[in-house]
N, C-alpha and C. Protein backbone atom coordinates (compact mmCIF):
# COMPACT_ATOMS: atom_id res chain seq x y z
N UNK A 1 14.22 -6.08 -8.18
CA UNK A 1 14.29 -5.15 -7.06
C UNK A 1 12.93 -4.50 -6.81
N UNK A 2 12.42 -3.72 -7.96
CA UNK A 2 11.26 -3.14 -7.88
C UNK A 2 10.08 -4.52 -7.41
N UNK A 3 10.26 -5.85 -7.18
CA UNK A 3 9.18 -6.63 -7.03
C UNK A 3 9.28 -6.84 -5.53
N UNK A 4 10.46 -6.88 -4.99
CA UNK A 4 10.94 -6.73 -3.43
C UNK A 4 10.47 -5.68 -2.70
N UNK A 5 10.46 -4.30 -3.47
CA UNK A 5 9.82 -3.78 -2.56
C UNK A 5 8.13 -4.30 -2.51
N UNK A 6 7.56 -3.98 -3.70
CA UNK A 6 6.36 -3.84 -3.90
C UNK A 6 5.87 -5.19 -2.75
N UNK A 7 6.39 -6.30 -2.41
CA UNK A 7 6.04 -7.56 -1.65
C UNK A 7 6.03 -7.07 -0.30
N UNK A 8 7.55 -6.12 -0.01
CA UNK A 8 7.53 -5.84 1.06
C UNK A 8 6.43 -5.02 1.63
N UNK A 9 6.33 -3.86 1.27
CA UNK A 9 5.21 -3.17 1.32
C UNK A 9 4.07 -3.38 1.47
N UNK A 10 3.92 -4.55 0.52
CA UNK A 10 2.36 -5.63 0.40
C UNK A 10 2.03 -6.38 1.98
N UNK A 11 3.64 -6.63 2.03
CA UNK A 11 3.25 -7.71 3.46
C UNK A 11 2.93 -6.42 4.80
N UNK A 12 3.65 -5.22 4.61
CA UNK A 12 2.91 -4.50 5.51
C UNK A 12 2.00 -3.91 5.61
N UNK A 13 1.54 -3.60 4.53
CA UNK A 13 -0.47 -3.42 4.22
C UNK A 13 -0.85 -4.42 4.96
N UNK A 14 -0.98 -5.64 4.62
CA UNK A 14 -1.34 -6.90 5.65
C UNK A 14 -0.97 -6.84 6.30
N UNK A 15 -0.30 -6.60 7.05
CA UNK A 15 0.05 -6.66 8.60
C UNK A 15 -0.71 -5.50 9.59
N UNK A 16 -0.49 -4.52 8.66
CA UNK A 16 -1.60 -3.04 9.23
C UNK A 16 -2.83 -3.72 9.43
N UNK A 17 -3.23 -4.20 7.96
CA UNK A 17 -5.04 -4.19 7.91
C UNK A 17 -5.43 -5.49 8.84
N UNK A 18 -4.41 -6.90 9.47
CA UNK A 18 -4.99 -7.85 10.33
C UNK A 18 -4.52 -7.37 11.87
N UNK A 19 -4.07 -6.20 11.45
CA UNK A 19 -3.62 -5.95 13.15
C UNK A 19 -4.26 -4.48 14.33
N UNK A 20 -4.84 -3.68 13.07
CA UNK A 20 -4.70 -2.17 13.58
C UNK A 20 -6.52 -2.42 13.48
N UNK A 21 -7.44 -1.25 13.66
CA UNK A 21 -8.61 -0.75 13.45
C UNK A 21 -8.85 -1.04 11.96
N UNK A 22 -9.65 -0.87 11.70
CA UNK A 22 -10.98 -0.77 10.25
C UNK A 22 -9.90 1.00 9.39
N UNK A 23 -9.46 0.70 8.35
CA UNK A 23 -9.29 1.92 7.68
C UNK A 23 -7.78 2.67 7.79
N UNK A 24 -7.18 1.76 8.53
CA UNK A 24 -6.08 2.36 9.64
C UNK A 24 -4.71 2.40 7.60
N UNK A 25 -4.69 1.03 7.68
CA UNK A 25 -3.80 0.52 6.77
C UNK A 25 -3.75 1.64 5.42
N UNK A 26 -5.10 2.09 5.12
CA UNK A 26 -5.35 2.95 4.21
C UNK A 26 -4.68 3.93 4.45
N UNK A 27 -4.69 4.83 5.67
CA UNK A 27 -4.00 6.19 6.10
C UNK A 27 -2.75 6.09 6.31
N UNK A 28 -2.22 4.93 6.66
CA UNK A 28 -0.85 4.70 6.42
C UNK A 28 -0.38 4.78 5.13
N UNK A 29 -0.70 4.60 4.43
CA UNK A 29 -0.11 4.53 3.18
C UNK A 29 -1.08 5.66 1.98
N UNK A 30 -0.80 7.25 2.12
CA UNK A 30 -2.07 7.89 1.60
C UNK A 30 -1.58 8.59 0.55
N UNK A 31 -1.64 8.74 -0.91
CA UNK A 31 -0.98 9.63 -1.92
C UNK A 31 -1.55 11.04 -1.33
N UNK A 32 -0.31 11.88 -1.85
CA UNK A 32 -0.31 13.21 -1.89
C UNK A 32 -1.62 13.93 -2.85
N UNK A 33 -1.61 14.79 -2.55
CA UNK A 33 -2.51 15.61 -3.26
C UNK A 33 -2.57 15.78 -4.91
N UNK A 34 -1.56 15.93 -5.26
CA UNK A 34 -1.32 15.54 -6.72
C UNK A 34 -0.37 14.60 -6.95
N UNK A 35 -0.81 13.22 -6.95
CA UNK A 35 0.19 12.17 -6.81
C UNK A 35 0.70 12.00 -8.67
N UNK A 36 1.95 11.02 -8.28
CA UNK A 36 2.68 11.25 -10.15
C UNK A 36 1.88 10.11 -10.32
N UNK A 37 2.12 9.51 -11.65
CA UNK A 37 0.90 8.41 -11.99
C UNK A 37 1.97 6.97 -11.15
N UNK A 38 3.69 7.34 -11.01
CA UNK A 38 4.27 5.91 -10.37
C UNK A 38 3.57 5.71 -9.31
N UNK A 39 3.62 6.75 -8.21
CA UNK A 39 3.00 6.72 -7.13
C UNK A 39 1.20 6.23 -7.38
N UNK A 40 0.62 6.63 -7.71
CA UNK A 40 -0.74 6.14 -8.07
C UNK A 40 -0.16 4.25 -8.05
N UNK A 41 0.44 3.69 -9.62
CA UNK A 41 0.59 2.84 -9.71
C UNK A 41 1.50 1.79 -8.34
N UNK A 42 2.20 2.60 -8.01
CA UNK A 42 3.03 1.55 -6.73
C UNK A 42 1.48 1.67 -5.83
N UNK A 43 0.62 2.47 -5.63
CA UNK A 43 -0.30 1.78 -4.27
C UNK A 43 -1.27 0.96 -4.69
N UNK A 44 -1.87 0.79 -5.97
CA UNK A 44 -2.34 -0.14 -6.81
C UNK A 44 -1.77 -1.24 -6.56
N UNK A 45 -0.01 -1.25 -6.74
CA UNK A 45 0.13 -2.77 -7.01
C UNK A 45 0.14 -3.60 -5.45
N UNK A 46 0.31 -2.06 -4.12
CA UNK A 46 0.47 -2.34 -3.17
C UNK A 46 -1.13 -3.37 -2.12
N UNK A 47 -2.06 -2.33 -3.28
CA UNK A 47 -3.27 -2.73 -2.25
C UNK A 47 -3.98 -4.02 -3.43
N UNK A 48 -3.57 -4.09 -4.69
CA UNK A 48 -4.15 -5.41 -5.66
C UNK A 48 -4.52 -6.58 -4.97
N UNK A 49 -3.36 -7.25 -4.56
CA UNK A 49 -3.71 -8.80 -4.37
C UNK A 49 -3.90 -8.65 -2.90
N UNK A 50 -3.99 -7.26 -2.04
CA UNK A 50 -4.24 -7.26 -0.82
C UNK A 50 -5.71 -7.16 -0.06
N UNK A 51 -6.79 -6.84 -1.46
CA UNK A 51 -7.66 -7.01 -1.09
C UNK A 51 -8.77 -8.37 -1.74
């Protein structure tokens, strides 16, 4: 389950970053100010093989 999302998510990072402006994909997806370390780790695994 947890790999379904993380793909899903992945495929919409890519879809942001081949479709929108320079930087856009990043602000879509932005941790909070004091993010927990899951959150840290889910945008890691989100932006890994995306760049």
């Amino acid at each position: 389950m947890t790999d379904d999302v993380i793909d899903y998510l992945r495929g919409v990072y890519e879809f942001l970053k081949s479709t929108c402006p320079n930087g856009f994909a990043e602000e879509a997806f932005p941790l909070p100010p004091s993010p927990t370390r899951a959150q840290e780790l889910l945008l890691h695994a989100i932006e890994s093989d995306a760049h």
